[in-house]
C-alpha atoms as a PDB file:
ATOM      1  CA  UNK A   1       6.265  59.006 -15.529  1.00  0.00           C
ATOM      2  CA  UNK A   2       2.606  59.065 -14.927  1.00  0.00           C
ATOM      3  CA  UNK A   3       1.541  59.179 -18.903  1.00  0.00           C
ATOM      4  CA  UNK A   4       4.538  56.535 -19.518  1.00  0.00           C
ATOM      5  CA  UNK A   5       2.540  54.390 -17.329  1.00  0.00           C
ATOM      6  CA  UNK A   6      -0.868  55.225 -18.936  1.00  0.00           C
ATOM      7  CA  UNK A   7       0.270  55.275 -22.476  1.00  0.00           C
ATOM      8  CA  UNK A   8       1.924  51.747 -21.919  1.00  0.00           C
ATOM      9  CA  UNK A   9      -0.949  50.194 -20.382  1.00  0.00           C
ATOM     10  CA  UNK A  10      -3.262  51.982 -23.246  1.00  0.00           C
ATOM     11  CA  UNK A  11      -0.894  50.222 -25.501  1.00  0.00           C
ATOM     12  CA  UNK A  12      -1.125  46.745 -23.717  1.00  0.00           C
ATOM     13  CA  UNK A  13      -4.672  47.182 -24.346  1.00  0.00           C
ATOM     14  CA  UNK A  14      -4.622  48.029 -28.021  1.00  0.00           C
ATOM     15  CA  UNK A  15      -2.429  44.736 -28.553  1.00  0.00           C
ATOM     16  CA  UNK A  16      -4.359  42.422 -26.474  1.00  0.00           C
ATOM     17  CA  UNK A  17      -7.408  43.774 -28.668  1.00  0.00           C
ATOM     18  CA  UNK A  18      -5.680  43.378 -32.215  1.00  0.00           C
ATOM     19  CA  UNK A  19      -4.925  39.428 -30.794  1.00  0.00           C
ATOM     20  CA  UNK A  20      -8.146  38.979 -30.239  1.00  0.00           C
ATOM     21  CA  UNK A  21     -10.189  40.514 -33.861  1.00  0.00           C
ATOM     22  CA  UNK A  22      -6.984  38.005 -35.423  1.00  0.00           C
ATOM     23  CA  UNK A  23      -7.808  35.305 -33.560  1.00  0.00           C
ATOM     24  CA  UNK A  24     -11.600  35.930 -34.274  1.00  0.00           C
ATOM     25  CA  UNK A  25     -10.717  36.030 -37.783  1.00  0.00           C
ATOM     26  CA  UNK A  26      -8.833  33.405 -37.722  1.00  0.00           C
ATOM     27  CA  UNK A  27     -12.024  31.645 -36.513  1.00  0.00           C
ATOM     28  CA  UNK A  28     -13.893  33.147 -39.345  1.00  0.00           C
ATOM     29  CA  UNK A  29     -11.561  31.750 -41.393  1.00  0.00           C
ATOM     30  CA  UNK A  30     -12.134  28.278 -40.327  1.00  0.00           C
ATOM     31  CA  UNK A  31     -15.981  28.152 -40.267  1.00  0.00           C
ATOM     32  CA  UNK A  32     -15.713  29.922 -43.875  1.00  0.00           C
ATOM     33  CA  UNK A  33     -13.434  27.110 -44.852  1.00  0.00           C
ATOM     34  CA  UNK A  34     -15.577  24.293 -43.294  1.00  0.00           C
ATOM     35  CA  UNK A  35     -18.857  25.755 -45.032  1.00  0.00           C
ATOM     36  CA  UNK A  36     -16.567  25.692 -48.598  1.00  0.00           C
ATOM     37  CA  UNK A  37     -15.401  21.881 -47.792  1.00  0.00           C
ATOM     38  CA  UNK A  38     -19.126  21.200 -46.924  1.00  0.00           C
ATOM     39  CA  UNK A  39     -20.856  22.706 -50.308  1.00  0.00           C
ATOM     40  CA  UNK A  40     -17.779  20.569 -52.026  1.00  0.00           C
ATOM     41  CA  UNK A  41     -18.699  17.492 -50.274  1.00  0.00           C
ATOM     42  CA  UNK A  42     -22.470  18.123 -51.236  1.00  0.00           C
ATOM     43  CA  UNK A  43     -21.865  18.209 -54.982  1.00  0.00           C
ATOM     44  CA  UNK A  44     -19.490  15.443 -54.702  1.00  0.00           C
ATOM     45  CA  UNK A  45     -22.943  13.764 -52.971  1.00  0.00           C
ATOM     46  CA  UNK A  46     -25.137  15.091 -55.716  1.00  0.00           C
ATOM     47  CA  UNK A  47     -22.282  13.360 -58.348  1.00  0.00           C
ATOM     48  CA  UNK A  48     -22.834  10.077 -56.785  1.00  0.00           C
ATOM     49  CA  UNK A  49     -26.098   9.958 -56.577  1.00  0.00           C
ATOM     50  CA  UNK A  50     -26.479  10.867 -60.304  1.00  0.00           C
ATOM     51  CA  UNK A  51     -24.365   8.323 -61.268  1.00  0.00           C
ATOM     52  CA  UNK A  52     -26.061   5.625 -58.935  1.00  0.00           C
ATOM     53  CA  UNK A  53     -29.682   6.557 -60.613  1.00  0.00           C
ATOM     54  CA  UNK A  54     -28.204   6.920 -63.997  1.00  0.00           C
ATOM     55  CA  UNK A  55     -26.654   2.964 -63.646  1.00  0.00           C
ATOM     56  CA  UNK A  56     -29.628   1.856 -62.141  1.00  0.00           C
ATOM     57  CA  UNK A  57     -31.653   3.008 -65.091  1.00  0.00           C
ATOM     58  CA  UNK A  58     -29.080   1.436 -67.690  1.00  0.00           C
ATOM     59  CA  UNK A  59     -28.843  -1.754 -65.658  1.00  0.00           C
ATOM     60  CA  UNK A  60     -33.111  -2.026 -65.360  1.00  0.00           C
ATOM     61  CA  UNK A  61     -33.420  -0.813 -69.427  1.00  0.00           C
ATOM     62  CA  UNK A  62     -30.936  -3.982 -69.966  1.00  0.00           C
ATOM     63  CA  UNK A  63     -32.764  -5.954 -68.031  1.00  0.00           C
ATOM     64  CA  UNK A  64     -36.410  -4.952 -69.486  1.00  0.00           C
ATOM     65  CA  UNK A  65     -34.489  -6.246 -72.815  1.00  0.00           C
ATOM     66  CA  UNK A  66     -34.233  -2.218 -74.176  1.00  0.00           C
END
């Protein structure tokens, strides 16, 4: 009865550790995601402001009648 006891709470303890390295993954997860959705929004940035210089140049070549 005694080791039904001890195994079961050894158990309990195994579980309640598993739930906790998944929900620390699942945190991993998240920041990993956050850092990819970051980099995206950074080249999206870097896009832009391409695009921005490369109009500005066009628009001041026009305007210097080139």
């Amino acid at each position: 009865m005694v080791a039904d006891t001890r195994a079961a709470a050894a158990a309990r303890k195994v579980l309640a550790a598993t739930e906790a390295l998944e929900a620390d993954r699942t945190v991993l997860e998240a920041i990993e995601h956050r850092e990819d959705v970051a980099r995206g929004l950074g080249f999206l940035a870097g896009v832009a402001a391409t695009l921005v210089v490369g109009i500005g140049v066009v628009l001041l070549m026009r305007l210097a009648g080139g």
